[in-house]
PDB file of N, CA and C in Angstrom:
ATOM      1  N   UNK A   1      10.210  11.384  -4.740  1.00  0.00           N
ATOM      2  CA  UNK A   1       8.918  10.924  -4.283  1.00  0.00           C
ATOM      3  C   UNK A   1       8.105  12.106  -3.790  1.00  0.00           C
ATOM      4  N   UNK A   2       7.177  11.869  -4.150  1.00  0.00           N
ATOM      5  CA  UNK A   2       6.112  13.194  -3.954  1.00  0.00           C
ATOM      6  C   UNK A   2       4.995  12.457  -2.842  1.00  0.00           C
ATOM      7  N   UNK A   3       4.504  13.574  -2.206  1.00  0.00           N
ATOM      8  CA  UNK A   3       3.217  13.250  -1.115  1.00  0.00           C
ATOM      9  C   UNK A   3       1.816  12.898  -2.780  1.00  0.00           C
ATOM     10  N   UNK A   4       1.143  11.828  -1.940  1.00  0.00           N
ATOM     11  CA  UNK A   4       0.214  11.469  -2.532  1.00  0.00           C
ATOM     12  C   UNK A   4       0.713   9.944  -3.616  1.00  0.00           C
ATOM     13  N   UNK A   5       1.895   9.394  -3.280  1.00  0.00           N
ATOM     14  CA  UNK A   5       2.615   8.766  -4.401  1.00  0.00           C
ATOM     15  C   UNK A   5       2.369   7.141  -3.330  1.00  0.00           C
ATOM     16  N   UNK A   6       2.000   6.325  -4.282  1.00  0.00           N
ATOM     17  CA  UNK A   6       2.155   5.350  -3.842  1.00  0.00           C
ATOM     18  C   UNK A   6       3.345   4.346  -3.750  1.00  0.00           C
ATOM     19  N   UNK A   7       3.807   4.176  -2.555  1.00  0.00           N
ATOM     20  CA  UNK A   7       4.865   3.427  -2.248  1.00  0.00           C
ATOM     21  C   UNK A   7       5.380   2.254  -1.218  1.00  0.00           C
ATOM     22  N   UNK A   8       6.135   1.346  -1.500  1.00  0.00           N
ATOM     23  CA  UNK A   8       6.304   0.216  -0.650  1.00  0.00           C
ATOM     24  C   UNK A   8       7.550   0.655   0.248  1.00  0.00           C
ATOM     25  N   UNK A   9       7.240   0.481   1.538  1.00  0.00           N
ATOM     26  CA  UNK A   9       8.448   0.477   2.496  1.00  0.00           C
ATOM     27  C   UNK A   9       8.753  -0.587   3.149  1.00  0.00           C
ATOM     28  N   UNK A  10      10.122  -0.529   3.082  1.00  0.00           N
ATOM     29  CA  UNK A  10      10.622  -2.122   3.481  1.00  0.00           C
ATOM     30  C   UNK A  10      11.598  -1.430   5.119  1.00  0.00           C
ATOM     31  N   UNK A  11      10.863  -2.697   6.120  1.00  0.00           N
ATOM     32  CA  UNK A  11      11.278  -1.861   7.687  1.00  0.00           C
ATOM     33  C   UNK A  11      11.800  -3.102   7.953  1.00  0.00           C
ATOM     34  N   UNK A  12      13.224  -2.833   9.178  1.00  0.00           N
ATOM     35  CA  UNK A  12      13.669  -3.647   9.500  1.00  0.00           C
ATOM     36  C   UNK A  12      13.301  -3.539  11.270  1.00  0.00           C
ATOM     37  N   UNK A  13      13.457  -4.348  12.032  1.00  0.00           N
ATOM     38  CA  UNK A  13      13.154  -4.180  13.482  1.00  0.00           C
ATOM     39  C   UNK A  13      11.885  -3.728  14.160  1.00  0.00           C
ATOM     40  N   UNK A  14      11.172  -5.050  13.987  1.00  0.00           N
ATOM     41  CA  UNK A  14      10.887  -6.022  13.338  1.00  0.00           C
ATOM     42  C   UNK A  14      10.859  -6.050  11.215  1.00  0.00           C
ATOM     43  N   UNK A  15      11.278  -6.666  10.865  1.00  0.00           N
ATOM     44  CA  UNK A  15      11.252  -7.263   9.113  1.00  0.00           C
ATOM     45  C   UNK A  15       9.495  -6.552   8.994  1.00  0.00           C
ATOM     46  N   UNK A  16       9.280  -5.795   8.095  1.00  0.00           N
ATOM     47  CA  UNK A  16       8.190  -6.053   7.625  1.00  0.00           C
ATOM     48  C   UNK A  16       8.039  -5.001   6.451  1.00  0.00           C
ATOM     49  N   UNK A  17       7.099  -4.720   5.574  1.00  0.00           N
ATOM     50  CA  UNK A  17       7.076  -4.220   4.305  1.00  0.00           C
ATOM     51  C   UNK A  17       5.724  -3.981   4.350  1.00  0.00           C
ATOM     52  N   UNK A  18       5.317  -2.262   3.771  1.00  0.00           N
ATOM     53  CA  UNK A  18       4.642  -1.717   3.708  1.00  0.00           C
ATOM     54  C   UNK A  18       3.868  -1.427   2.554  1.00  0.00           C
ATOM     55  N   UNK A  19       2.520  -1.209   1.619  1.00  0.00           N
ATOM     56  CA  UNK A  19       2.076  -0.635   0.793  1.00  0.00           C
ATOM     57  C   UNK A  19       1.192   0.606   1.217  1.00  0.00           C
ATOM     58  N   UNK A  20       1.461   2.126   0.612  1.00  0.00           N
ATOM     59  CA  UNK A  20       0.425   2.708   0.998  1.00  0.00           C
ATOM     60  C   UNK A  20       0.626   4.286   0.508  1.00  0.00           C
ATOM     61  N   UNK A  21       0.023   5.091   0.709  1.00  0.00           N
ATOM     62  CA  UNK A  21       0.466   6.130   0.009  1.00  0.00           C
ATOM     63  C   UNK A  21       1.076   7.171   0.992  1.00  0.00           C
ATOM     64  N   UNK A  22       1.920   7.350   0.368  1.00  0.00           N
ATOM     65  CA  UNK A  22       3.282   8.621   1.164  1.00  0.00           C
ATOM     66  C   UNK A  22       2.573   9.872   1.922  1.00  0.00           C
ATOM     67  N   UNK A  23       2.435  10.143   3.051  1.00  0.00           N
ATOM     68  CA  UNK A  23       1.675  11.286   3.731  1.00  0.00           C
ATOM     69  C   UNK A  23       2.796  12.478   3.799  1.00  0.00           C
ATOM     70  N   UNK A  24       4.015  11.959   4.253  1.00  0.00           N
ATOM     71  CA  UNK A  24       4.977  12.484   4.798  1.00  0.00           C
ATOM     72  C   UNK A  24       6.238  11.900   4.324  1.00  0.00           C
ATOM     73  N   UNK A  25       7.584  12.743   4.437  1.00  0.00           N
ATOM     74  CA  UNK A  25       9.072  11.978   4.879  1.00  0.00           C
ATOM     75  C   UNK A  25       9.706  12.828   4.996  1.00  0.00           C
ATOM     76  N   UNK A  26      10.218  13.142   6.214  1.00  0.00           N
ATOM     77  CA  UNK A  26      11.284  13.826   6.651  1.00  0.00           C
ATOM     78  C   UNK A  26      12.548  13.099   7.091  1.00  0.00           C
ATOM     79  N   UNK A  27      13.261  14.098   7.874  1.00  0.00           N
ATOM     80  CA  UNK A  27      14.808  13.135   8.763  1.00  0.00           C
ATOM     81  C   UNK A  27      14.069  12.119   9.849  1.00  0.00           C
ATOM     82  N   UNK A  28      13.386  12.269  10.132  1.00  0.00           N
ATOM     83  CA  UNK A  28      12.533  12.065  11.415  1.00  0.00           C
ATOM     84  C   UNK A  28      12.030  10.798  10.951  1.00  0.00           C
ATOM     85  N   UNK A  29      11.277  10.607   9.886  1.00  0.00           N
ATOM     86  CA  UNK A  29      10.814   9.282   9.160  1.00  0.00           C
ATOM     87  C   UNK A  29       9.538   9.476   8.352  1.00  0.00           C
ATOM     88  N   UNK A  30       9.452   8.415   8.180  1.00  0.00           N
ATOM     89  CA  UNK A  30       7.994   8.490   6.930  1.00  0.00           C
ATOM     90  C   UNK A  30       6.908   8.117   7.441  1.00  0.00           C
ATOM     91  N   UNK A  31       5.585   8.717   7.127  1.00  0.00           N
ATOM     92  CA  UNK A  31       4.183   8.476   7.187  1.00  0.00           C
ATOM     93  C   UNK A  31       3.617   8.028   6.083  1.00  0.00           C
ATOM     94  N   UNK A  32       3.026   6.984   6.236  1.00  0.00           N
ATOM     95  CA  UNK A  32       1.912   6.311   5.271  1.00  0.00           C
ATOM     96  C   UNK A  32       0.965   5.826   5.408  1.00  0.00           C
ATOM     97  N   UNK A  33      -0.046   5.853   4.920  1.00  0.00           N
ATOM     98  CA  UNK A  33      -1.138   5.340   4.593  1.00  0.00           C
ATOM     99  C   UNK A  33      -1.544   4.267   4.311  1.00  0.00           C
ATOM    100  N   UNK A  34      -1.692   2.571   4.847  1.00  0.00           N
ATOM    101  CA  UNK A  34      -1.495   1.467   4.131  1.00  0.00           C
ATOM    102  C   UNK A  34      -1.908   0.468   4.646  1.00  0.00           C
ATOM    103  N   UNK A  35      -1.179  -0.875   4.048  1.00  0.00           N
ATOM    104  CA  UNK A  35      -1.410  -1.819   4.575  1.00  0.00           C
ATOM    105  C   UNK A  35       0.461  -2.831   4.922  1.00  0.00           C
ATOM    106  N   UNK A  36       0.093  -3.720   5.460  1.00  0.00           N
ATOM    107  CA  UNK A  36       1.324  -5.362   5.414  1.00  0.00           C
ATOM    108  C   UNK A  36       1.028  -5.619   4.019  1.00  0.00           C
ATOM    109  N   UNK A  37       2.179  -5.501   3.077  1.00  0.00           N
ATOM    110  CA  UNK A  37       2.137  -5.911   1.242  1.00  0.00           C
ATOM    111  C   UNK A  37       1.334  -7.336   1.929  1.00  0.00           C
ATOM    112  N   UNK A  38       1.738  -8.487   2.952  1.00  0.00           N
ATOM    113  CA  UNK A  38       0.926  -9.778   2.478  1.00  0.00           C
ATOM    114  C   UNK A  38      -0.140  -9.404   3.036  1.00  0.00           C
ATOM    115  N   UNK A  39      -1.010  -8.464   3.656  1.00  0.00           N
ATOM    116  CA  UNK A  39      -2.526  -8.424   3.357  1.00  0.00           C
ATOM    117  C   UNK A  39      -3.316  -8.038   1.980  1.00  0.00           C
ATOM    118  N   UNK A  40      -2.093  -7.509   0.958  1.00  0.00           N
ATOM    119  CA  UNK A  40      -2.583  -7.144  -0.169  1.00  0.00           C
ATOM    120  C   UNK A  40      -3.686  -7.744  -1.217  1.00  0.00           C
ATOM    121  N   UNK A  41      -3.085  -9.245  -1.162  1.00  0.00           N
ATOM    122  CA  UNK A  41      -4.330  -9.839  -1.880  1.00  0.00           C
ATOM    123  C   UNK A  41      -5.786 -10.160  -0.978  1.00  0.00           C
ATOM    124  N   UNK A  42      -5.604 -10.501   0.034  1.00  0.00           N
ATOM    125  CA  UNK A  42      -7.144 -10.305   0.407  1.00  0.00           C
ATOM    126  C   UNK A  42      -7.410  -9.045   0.783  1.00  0.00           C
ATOM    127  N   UNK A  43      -6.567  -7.461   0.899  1.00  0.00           N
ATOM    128  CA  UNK A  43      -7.671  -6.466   0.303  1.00  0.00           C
ATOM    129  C   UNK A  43      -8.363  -6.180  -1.506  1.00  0.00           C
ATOM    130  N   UNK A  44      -7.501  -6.809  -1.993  1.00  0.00           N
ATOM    131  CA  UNK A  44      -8.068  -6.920  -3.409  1.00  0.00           C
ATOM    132  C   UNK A  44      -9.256  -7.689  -3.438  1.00  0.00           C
ATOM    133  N   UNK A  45      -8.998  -8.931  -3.104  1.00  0.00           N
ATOM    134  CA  UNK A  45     -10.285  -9.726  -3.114  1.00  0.00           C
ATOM    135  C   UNK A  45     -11.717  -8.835  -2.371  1.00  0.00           C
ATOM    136  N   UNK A  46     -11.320  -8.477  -1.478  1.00  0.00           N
ATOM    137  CA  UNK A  46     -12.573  -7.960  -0.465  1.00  0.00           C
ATOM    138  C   UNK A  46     -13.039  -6.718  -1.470  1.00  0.00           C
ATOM    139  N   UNK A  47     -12.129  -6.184  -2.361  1.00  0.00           N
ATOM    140  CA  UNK A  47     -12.815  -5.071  -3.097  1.00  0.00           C
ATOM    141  C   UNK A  47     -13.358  -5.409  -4.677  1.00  0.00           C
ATOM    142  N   UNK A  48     -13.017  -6.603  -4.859  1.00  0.00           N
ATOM    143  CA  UNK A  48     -13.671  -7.149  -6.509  1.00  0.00           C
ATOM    144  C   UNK A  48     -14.448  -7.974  -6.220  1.00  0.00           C
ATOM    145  N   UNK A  49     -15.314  -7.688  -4.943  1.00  0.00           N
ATOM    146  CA  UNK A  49     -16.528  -8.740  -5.086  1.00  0.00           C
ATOM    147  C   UNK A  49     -17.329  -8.257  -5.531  1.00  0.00           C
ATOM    148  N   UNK A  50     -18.695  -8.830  -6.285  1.00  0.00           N
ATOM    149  CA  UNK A  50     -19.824  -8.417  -6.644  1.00  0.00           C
ATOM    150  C   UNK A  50     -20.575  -7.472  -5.910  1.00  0.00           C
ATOM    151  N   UNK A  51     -21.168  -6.694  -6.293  1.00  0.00           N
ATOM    152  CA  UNK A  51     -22.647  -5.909  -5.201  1.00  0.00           C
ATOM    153  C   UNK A  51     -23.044  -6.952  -4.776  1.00  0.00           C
ATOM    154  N   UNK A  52     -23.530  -8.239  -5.346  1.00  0.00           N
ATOM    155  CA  UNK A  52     -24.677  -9.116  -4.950  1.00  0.00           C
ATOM    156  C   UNK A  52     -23.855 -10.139  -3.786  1.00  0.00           C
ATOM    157  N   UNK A  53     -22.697  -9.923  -3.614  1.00  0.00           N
ATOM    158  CA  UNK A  53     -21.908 -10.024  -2.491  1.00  0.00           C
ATOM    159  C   UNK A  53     -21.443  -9.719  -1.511  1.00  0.00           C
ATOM    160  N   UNK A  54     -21.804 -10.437  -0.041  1.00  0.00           N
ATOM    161  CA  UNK A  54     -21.617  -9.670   1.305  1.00  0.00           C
ATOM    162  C   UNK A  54     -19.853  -9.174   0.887  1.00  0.00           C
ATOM    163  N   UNK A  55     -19.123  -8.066   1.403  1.00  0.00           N
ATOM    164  CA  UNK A  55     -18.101  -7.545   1.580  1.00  0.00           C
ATOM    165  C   UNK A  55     -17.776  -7.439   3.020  1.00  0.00           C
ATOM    166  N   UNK A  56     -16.357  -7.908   2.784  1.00  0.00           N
ATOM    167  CA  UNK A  56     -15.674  -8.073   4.412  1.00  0.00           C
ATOM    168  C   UNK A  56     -14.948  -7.217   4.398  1.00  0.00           C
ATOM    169  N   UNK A  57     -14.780  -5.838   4.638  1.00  0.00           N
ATOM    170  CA  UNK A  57     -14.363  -4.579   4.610  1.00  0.00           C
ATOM    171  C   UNK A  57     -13.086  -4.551   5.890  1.00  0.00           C
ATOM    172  N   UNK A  58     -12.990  -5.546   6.140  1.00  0.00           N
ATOM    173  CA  UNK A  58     -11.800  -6.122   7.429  1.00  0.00           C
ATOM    174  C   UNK A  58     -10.446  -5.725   7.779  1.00  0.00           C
ATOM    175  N   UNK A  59     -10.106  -5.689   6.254  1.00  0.00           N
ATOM    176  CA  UNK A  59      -8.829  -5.124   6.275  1.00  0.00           C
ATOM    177  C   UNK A  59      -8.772  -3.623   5.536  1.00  0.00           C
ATOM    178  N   UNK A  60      -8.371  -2.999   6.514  1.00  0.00           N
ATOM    179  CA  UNK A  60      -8.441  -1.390   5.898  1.00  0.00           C
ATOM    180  C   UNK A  60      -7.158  -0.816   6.147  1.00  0.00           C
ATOM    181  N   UNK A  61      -6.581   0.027   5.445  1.00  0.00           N
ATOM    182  CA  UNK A  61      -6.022   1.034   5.223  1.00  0.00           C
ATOM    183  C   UNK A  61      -5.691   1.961   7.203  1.00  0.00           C
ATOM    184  N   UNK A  62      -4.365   1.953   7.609  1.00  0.00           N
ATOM    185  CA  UNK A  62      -3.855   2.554   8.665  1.00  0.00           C
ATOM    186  C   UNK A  62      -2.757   3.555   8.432  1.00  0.00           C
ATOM    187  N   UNK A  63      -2.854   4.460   9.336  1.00  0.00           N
ATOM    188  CA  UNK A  63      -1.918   5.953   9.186  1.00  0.00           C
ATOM    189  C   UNK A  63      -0.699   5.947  10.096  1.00  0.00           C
ATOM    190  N   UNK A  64       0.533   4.985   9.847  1.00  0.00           N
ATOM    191  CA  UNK A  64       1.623   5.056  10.491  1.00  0.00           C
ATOM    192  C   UNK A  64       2.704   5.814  10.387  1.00  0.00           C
ATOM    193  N   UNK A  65       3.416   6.052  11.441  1.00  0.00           N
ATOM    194  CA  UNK A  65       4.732   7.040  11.206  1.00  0.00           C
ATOM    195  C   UNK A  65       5.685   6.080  11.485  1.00  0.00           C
ATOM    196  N   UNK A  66       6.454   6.297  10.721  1.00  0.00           N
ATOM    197  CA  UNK A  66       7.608   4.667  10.801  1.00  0.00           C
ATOM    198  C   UNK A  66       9.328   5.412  11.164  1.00  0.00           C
ATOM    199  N   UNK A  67      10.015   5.553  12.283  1.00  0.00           N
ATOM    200  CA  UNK A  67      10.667   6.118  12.206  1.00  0.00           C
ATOM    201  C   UNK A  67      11.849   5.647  11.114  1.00  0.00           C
ATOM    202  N   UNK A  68      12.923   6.914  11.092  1.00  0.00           N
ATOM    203  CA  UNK A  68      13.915   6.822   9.414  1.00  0.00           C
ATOM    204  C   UNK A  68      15.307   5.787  10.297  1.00  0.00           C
ATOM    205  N   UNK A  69      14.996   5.448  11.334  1.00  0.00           N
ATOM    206  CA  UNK A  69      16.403   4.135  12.215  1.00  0.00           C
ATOM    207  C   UNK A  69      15.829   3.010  11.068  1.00  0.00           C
ATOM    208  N   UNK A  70      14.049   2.722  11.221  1.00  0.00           N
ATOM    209  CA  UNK A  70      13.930   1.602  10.911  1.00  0.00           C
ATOM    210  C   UNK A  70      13.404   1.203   9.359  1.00  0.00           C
ATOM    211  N   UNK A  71      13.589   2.146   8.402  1.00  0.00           N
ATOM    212  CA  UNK A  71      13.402   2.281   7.179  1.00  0.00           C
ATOM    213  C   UNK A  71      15.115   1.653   6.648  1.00  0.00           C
ATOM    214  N   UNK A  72      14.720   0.546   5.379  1.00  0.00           N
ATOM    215  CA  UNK A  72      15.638  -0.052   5.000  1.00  0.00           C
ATOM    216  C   UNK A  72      16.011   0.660   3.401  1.00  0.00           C
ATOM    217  N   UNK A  73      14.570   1.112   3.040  1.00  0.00           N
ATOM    218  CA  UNK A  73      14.093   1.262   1.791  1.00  0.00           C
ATOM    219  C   UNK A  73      12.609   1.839   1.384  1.00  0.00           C
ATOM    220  N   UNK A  74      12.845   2.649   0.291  1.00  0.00           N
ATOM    221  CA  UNK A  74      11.584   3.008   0.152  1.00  0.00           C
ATOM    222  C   UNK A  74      11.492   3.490  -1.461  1.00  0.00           C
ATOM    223  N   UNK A  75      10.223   3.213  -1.972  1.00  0.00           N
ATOM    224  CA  UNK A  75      10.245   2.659  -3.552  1.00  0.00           C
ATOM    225  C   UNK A  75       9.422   2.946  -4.279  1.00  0.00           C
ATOM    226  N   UNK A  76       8.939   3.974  -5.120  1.00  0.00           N
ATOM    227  CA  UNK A  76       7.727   4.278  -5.587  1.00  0.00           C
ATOM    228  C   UNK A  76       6.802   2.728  -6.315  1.00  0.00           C
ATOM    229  N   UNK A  77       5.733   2.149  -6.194  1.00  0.00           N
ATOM    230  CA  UNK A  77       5.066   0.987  -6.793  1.00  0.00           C
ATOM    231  C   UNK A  77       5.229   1.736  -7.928  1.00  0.00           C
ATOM    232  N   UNK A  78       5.811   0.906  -9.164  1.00  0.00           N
ATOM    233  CA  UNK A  78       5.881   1.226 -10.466  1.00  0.00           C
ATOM    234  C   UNK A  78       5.519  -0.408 -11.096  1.00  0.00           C
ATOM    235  N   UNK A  79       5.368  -0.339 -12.621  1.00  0.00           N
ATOM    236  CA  UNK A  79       5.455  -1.175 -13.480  1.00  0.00           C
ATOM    237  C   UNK A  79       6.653  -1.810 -13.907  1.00  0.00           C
ATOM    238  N   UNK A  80       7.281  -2.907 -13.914  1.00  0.00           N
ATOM    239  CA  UNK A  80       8.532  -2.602 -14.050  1.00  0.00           C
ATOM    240  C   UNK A  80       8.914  -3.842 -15.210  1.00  0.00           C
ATOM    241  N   UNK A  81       8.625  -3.527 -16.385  1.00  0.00           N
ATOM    242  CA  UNK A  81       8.622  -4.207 -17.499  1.00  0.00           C
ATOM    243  C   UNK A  81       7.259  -4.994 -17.252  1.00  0.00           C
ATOM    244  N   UNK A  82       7.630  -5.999 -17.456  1.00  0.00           N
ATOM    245  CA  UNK A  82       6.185  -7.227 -17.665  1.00  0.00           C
ATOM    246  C   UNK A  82       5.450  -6.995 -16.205  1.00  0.00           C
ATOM    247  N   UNK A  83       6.280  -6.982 -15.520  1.00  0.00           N
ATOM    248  CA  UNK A  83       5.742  -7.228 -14.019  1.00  0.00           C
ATOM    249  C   UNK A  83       5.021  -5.929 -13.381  1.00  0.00           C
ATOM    250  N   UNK A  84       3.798  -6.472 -13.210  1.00  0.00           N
ATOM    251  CA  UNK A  84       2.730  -5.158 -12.688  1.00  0.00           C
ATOM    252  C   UNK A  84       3.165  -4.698 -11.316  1.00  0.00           C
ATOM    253  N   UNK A  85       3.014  -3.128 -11.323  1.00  0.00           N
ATOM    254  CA  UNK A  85       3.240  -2.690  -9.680  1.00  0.00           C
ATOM    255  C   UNK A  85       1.677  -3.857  -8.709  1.00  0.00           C
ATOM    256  N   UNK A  86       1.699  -3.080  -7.644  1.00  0.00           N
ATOM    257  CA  UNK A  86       0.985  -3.758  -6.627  1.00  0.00           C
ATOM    258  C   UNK A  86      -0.528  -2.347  -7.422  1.00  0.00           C
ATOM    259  N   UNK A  87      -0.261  -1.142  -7.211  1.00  0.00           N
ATOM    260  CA  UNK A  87      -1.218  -0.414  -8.164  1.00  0.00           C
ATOM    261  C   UNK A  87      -2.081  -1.188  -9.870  1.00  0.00           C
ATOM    262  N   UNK A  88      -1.287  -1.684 -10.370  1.00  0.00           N
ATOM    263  CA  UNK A  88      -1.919  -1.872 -11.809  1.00  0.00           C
ATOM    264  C   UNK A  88      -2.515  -3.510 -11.347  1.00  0.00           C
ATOM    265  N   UNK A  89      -1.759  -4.407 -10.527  1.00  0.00           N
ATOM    266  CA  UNK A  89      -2.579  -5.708 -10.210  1.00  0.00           C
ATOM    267  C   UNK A  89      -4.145  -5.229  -9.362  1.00  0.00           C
ATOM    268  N   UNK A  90      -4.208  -4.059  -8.315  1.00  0.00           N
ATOM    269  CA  UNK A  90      -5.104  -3.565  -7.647  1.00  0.00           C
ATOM    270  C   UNK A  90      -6.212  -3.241  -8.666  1.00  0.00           C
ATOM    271  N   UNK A  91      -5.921  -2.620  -9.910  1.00  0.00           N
ATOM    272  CA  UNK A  91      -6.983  -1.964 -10.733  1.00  0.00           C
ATOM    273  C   UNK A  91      -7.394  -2.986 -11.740  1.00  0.00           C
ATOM    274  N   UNK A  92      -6.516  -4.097 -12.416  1.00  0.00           N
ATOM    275  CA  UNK A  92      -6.770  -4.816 -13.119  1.00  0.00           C
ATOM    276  C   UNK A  92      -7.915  -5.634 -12.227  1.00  0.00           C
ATOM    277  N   UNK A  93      -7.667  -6.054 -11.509  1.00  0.00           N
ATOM    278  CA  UNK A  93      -8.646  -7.374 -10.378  1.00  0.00           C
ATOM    279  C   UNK A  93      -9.940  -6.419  -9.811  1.00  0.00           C
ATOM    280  N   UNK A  94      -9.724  -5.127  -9.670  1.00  0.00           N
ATOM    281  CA  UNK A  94     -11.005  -4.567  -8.475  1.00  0.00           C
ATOM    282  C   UNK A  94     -11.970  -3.205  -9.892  1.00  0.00           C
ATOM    283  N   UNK A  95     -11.019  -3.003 -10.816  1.00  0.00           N
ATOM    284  CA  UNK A  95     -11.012  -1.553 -11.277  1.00  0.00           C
ATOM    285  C   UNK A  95     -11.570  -0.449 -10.256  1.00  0.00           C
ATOM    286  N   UNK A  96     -10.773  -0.617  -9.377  1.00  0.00           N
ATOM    287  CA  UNK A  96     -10.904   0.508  -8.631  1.00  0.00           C
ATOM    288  C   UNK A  96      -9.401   0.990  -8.568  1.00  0.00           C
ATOM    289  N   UNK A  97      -8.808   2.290  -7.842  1.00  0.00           N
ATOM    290  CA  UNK A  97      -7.559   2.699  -7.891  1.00  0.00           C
ATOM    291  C   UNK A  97      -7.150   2.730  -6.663  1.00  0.00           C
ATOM    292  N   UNK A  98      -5.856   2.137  -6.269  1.00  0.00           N
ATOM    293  CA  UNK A  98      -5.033   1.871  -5.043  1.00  0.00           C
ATOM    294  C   UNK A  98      -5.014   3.314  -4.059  1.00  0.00           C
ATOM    295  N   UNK A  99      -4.810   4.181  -5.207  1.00  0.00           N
ATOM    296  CA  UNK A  99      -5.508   5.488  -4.064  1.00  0.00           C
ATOM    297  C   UNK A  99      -6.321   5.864  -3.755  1.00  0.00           C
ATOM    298  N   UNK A 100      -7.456   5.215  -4.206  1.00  0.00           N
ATOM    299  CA  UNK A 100      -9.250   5.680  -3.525  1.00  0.00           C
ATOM    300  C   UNK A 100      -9.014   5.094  -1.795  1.00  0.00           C
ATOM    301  N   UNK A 101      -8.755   4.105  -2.061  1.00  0.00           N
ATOM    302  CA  UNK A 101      -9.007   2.789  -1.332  1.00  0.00           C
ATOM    303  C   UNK A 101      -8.050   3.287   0.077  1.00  0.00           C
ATOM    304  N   UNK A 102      -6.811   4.105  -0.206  1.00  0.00           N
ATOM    305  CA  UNK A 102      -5.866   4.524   0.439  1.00  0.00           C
ATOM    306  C   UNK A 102      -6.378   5.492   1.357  1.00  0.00           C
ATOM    307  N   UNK A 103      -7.267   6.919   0.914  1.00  0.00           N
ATOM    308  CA  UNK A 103      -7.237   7.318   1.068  1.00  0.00           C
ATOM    309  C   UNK A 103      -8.423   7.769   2.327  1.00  0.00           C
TER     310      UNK A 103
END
């Protein structure tokens, strides 16, 4: 995994799962750029609305350091046969790219 790579982290204590792009990862733990994967579809929505549509810019993109106790897993978003990463559903629905938006 390379810095700049978009990836899902799955944290335990508290359960929760990450989308966002990799800042960092050391022994120490990982930094990312992101969101909660279930805010994912209403940041999609909020970004494939029309111009001629108010935008609720609400949910944005945060810069966490997650220590490596509470990392379960961590996963580059890929394509993985039929099934679109969280990246290619982001660009198909908004055509915009999961790392503009990230960044």
């Amino acid at each position: 995994m390379e810095k700049g790579s978009i990836v899902v982290v799955n944290l335990q204590n508290p359960r929760e799962k990450v989308i966002g792009i990799l800042l960092n990862i050391s022994e120490a733990g990982i930094t990312v750029r992101g969101i909660d994967v279930h805010s994912f579809n209403d940041l999609a929505n909020n970004h494939s609305k029309s111009k001629d549509e108010e935008r609720d810019f609400s949910i944005k993109a945060t810069t966490v350091f997650f220590p490596m106790h509470r990392v379960v897993s961590c996963y580059l978003d890929e394509d993985s046969g039929p099934v679109p990463s969280f990246s290619t559903q982001f660009k198909n629905k908004t055509s915009k790219s999961l790392e503009d938006v990230f960044k």
